[in-house]
C-alpha atoms as a PDB file:
ATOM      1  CA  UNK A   1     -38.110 -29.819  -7.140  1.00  0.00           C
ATOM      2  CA  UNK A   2     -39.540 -31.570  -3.900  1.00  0.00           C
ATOM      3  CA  UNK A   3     -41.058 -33.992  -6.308  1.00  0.00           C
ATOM      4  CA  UNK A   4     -37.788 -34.486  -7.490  1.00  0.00           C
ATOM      5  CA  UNK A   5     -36.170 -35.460  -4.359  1.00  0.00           C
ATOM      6  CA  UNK A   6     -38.763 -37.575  -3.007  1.00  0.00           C
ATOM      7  CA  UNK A   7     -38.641 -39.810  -6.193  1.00  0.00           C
ATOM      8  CA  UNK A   8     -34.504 -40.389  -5.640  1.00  0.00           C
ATOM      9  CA  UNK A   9     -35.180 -40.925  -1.928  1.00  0.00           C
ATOM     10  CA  UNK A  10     -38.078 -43.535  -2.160  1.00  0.00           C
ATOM     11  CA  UNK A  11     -35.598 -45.106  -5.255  1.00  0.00           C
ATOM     12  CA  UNK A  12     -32.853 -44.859  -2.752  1.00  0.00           C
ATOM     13  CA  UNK A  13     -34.780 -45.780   0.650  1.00  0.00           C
ATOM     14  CA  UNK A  14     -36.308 -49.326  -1.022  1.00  0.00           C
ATOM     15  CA  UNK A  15     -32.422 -50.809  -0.824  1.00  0.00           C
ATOM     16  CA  UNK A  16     -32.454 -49.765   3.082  1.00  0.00           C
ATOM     17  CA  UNK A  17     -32.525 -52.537   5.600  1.00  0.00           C
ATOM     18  CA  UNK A  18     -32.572 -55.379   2.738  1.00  0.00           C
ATOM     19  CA  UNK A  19     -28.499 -56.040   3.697  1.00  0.00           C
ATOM     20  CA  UNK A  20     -27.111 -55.675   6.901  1.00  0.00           C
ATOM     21  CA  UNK A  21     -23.715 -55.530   5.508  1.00  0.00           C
ATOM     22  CA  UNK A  22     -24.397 -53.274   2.869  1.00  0.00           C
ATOM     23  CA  UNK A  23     -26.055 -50.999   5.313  1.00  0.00           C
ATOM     24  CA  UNK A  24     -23.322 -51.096   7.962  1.00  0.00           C
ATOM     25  CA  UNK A  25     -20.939 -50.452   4.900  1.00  0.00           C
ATOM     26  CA  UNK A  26     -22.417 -47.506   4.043  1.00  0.00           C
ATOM     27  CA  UNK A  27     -22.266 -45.861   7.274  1.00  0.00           C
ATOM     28  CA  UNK A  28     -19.338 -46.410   7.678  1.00  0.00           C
ATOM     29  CA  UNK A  29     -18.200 -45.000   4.342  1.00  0.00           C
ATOM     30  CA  UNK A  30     -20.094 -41.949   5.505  1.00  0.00           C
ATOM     31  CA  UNK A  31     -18.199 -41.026   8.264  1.00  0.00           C
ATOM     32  CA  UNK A  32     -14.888 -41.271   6.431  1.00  0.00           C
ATOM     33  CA  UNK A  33     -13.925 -37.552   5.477  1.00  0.00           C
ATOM     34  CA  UNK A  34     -11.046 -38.360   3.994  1.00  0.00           C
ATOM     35  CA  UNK A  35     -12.792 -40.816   1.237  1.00  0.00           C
ATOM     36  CA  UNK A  36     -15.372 -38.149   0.460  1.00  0.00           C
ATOM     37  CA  UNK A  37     -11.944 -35.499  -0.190  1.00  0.00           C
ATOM     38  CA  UNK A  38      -9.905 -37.816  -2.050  1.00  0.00           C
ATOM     39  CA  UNK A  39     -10.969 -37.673  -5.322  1.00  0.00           C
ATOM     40  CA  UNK A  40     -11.161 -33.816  -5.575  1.00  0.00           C
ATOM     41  CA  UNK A  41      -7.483 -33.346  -3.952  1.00  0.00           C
ATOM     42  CA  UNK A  42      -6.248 -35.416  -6.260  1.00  0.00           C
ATOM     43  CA  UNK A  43      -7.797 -33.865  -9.110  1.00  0.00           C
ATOM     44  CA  UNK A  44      -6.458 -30.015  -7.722  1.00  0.00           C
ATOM     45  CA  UNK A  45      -3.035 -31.528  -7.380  1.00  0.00           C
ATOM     46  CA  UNK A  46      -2.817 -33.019 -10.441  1.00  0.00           C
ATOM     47  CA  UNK A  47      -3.797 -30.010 -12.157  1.00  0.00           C
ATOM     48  CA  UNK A  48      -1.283 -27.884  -9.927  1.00  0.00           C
ATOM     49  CA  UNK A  49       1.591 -30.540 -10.920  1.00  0.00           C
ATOM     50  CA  UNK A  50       0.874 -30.859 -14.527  1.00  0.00           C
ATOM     51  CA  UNK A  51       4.217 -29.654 -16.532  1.00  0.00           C
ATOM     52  CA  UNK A  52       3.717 -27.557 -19.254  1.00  0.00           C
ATOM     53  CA  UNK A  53       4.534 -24.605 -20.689  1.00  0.00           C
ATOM     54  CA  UNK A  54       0.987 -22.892 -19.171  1.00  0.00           C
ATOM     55  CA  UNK A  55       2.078 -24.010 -15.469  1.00  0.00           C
ATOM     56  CA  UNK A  56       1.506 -20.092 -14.396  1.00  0.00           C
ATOM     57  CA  UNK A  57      -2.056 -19.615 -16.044  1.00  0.00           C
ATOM     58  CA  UNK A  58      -3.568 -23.026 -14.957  1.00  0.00           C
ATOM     59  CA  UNK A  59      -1.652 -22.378 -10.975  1.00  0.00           C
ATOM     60  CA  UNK A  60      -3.905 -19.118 -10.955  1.00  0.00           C
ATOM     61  CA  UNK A  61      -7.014 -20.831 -12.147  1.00  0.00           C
ATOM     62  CA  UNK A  62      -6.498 -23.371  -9.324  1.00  0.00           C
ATOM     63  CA  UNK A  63      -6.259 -20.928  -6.764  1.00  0.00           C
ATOM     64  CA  UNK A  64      -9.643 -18.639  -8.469  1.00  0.00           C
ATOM     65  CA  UNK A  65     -11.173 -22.048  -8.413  1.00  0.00           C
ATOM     66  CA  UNK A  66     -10.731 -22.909  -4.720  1.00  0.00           C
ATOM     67  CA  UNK A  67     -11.303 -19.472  -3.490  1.00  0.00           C
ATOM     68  CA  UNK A  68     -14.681 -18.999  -5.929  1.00  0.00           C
ATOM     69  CA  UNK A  69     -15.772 -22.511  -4.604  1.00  0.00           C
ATOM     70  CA  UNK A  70     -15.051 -21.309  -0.515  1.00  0.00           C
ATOM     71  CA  UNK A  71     -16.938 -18.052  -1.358  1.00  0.00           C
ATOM     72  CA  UNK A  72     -20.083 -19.829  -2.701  1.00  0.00           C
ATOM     73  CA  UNK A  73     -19.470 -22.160   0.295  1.00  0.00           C
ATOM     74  CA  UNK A  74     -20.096 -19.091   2.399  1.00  0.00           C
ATOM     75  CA  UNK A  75     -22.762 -17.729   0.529  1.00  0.00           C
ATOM     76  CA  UNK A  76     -24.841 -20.760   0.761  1.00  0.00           C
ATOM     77  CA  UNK A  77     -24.249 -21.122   4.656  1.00  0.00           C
ATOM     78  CA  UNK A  78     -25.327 -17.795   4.971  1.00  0.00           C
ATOM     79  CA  UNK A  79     -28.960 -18.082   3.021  1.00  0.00           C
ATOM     80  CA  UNK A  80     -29.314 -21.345   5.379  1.00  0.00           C
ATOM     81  CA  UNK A  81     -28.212 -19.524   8.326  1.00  0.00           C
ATOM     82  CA  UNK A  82     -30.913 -16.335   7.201  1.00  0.00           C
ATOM     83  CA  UNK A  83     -33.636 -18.048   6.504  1.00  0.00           C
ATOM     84  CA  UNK A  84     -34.087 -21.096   8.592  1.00  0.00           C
ATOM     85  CA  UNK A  85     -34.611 -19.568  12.118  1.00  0.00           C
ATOM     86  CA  UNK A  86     -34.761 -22.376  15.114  1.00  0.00           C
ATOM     87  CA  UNK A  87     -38.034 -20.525  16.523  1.00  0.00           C
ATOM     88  CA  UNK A  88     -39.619 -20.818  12.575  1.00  0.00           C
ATOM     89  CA  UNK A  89     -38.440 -24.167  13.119  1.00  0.00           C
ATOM     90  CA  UNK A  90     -39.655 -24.749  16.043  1.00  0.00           C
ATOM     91  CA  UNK A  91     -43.014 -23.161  16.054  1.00  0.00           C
ATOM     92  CA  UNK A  92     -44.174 -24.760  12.396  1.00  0.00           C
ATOM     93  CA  UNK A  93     -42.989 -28.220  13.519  1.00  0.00           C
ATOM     94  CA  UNK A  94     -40.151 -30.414  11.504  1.00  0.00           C
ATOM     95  CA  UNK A  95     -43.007 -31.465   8.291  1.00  0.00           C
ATOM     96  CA  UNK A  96     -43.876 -28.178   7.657  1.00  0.00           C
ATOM     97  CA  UNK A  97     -41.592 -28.297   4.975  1.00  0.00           C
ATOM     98  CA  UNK A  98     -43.274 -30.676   3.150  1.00  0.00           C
ATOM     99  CA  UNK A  99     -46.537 -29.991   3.459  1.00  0.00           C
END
């Protein structure tokens, strides 16, 4: 998978520095949270709005949806938290991951 990743990051990295404007653009894009949310609030209101005659069913799913998504949220935070200690960090150096 690290193979993977360093393919789309060289692919990605090549465009870096070539535009000024493109690069300021994108950082600035990146520190907008609400762009990033947008798109997925709108889809869970739309699907909380919809009117139909299955408004009940698809309201639960919603709410399974969002609180299945926050749990796996956690989960993953938690193997992060677990398994990358600062002093493992620390002691291997910061390309120890890659080697």
């Amino acid at each position: 998978m690290l193979e993977f990743d360093n393919a789309i990051l060289n692919y990605l990295n090549q465009y870096v520095g070539v535009s000024p404007r493109f690069d300021a653009a994108v950082v600035f894009l990146s520190w907008i949270s609400l762009l990033k949310m947008t798109p997925l609030i709108l889809i869970l209101w739309s699907f909380w709005f919809i009117r139909d005659g299955n408004r009940v069913n698809r309201r639960k799913d919603v709410v399974l949806v969002f609180l299945g998504s926050c749990i796996a949220m956690a989960i993953a935070r938690a193997i992060v938290i677990l398994t990358l200690s600062s002093a493992a960090f620390i002691q291997s150096g910061p390309d120890a991951a890659y080697s």
